[in-house]
C-alpha atoms as a PDB file:
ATOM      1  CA  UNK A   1     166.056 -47.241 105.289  1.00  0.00           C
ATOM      2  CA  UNK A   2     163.315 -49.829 105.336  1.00  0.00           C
ATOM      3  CA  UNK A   3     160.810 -50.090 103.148  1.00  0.00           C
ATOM      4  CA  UNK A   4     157.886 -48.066 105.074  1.00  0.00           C
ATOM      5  CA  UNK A   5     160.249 -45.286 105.775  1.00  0.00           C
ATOM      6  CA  UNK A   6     160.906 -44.865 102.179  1.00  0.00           C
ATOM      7  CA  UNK A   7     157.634 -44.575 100.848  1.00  0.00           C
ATOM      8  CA  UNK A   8     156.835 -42.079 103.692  1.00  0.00           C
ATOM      9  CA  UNK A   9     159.863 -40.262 101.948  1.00  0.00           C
ATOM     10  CA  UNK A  10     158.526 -40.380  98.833  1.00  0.00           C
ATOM     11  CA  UNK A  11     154.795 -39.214  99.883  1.00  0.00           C
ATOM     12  CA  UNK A  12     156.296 -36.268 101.459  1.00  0.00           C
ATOM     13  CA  UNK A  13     158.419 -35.314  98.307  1.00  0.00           C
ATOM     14  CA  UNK A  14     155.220 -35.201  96.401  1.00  0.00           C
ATOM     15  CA  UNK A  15     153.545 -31.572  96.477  1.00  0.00           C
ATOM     16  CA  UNK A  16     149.774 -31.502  97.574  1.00  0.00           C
ATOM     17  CA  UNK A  17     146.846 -30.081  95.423  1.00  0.00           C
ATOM     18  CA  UNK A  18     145.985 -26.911  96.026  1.00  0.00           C
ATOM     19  CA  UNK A  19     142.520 -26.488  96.894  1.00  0.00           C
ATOM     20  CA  UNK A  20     140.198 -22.919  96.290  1.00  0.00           C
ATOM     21  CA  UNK A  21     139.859 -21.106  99.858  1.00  0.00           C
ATOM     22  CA  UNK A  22     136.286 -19.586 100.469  1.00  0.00           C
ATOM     23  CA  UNK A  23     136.468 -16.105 101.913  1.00  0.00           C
ATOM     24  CA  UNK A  24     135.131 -15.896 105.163  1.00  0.00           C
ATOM     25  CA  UNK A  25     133.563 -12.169 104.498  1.00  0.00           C
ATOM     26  CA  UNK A  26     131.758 -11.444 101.173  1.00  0.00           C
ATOM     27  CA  UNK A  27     131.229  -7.760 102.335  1.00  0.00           C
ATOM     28  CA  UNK A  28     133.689  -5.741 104.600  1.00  0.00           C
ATOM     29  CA  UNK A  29     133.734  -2.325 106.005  1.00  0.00           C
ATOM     30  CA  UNK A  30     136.851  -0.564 107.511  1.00  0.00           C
ATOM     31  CA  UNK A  31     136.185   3.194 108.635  1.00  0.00           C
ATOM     32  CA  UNK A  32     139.091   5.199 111.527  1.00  0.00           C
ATOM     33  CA  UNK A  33     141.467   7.678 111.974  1.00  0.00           C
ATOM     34  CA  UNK A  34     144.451   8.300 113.612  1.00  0.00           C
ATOM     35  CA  UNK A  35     146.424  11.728 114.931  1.00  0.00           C
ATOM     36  CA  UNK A  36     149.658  12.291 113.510  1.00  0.00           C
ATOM     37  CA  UNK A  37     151.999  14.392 115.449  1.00  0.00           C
ATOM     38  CA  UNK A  38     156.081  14.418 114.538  1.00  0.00           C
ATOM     39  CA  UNK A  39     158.694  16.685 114.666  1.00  0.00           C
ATOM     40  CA  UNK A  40     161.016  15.229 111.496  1.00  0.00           C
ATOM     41  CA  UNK A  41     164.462  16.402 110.691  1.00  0.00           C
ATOM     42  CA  UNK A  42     165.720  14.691 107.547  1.00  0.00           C
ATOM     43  CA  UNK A  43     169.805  14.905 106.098  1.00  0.00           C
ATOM     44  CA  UNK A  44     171.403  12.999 103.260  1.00  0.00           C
ATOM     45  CA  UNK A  45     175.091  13.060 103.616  1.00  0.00           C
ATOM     46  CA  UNK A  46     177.252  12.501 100.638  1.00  0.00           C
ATOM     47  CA  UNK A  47     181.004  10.745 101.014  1.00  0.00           C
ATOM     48  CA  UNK A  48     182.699  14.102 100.272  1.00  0.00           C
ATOM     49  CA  UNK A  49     180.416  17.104 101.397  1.00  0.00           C
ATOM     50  CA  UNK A  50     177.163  17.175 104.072  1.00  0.00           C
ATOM     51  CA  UNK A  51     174.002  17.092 103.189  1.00  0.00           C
ATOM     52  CA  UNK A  52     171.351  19.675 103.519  1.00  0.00           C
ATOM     53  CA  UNK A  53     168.714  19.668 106.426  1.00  0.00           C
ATOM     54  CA  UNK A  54     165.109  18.991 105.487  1.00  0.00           C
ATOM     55  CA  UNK A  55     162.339  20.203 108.214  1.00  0.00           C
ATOM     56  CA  UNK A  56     158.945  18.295 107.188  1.00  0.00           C
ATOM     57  CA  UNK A  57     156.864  20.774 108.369  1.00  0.00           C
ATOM     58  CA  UNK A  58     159.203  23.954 107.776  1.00  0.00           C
ATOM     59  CA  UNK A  59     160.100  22.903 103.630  1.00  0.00           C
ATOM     60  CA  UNK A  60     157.084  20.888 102.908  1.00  0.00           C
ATOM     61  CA  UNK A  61     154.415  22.736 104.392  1.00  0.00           C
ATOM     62  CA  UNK A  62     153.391  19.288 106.371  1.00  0.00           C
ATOM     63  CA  UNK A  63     151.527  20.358 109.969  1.00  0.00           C
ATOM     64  CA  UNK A  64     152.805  19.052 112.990  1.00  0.00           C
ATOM     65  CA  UNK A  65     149.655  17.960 114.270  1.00  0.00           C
ATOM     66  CA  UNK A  66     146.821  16.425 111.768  1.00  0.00           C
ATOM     67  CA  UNK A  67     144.067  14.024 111.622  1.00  0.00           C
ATOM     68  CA  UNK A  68     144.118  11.845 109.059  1.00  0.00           C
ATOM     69  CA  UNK A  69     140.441   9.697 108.523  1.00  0.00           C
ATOM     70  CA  UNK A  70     140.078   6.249 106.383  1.00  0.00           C
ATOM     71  CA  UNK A  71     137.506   4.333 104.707  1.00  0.00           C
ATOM     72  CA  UNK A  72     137.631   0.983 103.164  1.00  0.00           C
ATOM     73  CA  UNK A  73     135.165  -0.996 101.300  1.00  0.00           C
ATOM     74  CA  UNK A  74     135.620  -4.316 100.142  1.00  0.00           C
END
């Protein structure tokens, strides 16, 4: 290894500062929605015995169809 090559080694070994990143956005605003629509049939089998089914909607009172709205502020 010459002599350049090695200090390039050692310059790359050596971790750089860390510097503070501005934010780009001081203010941000996130409003939507999206449909949900699923038909969801869950089962845990054990090594020994089967499971028990699990309807989402059916056990869990979950709807089939729903909107679901979001808002973020930041």
């Amino acid at each position: 290894m010459t002599g350049l090559s090695a200090v390039a080694a050692v310059l790359a070994a050596i971790p750089a500062a860390a510097a503070a990143v501005e934010p780009l956005d001081t203010f941000s605003v996130s409003i939507g929605g999206y449909v949900t629509r699923f038909d969801t049939r869950v089962r845990a089998d054990g090594e020994l015995f089967g499971g028990t089914t699990i309807d989402l909607s059916r056990d869990l009172g979950l709807d089939k169809d729903d909107m679901i709205g979001f808002l973020g502020v930041s």
